[in-house]
N, C-alpha and C. Protein backbone atom coordinates (compact mmCIF):
# COMPACT_ATOMS: atom_id res chain seq x y z
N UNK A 1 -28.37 -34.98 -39.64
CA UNK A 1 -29.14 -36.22 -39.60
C UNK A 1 -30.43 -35.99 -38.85
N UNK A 2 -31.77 -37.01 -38.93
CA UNK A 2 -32.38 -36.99 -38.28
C UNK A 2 -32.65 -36.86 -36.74
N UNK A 3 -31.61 -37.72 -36.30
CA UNK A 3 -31.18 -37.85 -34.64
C UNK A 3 -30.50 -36.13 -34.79
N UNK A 4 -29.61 -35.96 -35.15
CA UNK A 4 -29.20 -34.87 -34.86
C UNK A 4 -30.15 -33.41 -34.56
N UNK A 5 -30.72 -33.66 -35.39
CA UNK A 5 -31.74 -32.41 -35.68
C UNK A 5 -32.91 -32.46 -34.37
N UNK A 6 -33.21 -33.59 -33.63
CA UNK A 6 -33.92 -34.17 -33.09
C UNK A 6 -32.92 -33.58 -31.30
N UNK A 7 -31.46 -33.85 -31.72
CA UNK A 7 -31.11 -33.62 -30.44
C UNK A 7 -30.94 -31.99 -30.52
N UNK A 8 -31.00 -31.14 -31.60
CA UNK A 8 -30.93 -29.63 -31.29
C UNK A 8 -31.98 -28.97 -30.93
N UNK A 9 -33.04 -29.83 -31.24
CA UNK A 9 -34.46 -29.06 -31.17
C UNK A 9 -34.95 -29.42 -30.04
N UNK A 10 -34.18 -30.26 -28.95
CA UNK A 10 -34.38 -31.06 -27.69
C UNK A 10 -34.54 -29.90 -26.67
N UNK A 11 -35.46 -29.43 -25.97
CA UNK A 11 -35.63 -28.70 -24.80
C UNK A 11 -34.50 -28.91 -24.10
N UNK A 12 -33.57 -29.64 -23.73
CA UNK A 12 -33.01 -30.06 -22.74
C UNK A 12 -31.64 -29.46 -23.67
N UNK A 13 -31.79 -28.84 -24.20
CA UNK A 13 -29.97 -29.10 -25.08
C UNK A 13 -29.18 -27.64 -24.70
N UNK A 14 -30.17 -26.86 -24.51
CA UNK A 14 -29.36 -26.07 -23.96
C UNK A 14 -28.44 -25.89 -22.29
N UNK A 15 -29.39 -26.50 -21.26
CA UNK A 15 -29.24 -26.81 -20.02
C UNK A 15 -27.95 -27.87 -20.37
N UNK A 16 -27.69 -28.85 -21.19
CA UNK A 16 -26.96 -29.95 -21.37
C UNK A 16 -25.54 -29.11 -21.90
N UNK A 17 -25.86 -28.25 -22.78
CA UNK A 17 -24.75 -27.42 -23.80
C UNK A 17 -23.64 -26.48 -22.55
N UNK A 18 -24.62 -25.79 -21.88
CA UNK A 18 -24.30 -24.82 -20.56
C UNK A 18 -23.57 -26.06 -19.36
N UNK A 19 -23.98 -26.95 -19.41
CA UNK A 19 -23.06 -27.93 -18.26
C UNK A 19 -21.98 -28.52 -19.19
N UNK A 20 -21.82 -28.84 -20.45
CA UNK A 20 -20.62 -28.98 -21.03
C UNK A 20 -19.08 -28.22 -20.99
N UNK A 21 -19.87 -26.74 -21.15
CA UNK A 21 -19.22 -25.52 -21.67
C UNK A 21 -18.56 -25.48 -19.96
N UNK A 22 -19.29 -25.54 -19.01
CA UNK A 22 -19.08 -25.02 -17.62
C UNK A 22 -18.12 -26.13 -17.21
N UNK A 23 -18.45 -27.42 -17.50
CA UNK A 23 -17.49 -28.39 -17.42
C UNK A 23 -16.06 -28.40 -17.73
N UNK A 24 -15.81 -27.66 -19.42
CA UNK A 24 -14.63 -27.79 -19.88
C UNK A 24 -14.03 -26.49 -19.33
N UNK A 25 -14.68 -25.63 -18.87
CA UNK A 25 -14.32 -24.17 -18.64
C UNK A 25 -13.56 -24.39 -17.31
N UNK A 26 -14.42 -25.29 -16.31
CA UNK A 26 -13.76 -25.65 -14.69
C UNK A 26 -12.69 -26.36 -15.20
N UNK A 27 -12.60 -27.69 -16.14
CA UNK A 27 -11.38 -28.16 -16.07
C UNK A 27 -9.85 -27.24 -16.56
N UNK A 28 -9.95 -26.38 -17.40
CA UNK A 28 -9.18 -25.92 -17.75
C UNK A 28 -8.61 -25.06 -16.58
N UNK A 29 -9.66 -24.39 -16.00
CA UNK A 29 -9.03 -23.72 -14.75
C UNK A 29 -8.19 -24.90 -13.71
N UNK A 30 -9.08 -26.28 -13.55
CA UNK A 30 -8.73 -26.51 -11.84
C UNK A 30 -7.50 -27.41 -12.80
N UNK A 31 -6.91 -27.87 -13.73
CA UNK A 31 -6.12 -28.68 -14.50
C UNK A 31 -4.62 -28.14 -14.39
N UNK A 32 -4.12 -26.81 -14.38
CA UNK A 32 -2.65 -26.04 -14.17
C UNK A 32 -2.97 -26.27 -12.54
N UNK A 33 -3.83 -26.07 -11.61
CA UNK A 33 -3.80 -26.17 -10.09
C UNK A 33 -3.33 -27.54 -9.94
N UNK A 34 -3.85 -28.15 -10.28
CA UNK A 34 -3.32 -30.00 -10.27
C UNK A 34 -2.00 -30.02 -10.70
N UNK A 35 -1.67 -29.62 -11.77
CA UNK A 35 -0.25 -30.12 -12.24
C UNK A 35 0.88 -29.74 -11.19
């Protein structure tokens, strides 16, 4: 889509992509410590 294409070509999407990835990466680690 337009929006879409608009949010890949976004300067910011990679900095945004890298705090996602780092996000799901910490939860998976700190998530078996919790249980």
């Amino acid at each position: 889509t337009r929006v879409g294409n608009y949010l890949l070509n976004h300067p910011f999407m990679l900095p945004g992509l890298g705090g996602v990835i780092a996000g799901v990466t910490f939860g998976f680690v700190i998530a078996p410590m919790m249980v």
